[in-house]
Protein backbone atom coordinates (compact mmCIF):
# COMPACT_ATOMS: atom_id res chain seq x y z
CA UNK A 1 18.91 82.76 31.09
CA UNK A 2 21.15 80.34 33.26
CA UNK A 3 18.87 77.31 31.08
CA UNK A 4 20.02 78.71 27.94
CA UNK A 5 23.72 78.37 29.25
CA UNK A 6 22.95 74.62 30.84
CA UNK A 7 21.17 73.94 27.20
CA UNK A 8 24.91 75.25 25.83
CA UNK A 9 27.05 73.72 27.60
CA UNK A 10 25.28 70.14 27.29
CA UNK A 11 25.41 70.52 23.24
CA UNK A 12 29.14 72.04 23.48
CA UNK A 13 30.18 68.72 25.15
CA UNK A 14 28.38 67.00 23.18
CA UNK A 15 30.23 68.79 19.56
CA UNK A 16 33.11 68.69 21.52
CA UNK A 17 33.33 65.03 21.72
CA UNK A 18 32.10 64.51 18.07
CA UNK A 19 34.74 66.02 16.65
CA UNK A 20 37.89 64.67 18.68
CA UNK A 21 36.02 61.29 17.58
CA UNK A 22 36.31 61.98 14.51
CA UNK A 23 39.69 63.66 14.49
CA UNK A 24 41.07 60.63 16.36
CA UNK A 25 39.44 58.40 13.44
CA UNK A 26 40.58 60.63 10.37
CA UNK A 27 44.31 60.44 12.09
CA UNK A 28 43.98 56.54 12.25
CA UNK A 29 44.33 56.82 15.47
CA UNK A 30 43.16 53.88 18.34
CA UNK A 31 40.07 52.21 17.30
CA UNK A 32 39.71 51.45 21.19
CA UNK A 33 39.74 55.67 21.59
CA UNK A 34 37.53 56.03 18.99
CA UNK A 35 35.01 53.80 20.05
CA UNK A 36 35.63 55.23 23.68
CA UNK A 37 34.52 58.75 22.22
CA UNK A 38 31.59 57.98 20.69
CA UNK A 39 30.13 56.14 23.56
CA UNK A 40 31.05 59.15 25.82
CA UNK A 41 29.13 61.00 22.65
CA UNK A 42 25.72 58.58 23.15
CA UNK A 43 26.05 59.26 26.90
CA UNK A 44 26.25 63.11 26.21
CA UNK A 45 23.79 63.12 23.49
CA UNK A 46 21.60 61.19 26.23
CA UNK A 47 22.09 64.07 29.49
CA UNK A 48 21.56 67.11 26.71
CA UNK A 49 17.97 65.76 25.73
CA UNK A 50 17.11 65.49 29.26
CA UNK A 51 18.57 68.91 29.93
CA UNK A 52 16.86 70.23 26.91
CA UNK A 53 13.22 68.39 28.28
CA UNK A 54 13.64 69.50 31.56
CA UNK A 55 13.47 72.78 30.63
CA UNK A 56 10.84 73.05 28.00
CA UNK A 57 9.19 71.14 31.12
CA UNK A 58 10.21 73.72 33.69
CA UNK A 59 9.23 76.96 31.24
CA UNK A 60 5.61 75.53 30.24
């Protein structure tokens, strides 16, 4: 149960900073932010598939 809510929250931040990417880059907003975002995305993206391996690790 609590993995399923680690597994969550690691994709939710990882949505999360998707879209206010792309929100900040529809806006024309700071091409510094954007590129900001999506590195904080590839980060994210990076620390969900180790949560995600970790526990398909843990449950086998």
């Amino acid at each position: 149960m609590g993995a399923n809510i680690l597994i969550s929250v690691a994709l939710g931040a990882v949505v999360v900073v998707l879209f206010l990417g792309l929100a900040n880059m529809t806006r024309d907003g700071s091409a510094n932010t954007s590129q900001l975002l999506m590195r904080w995305r590839v980060g994210l993206q990076f620390v969900a598939i180790l949560v995600i391996m970790g526990v398909l690790w843990l449950r086998s």
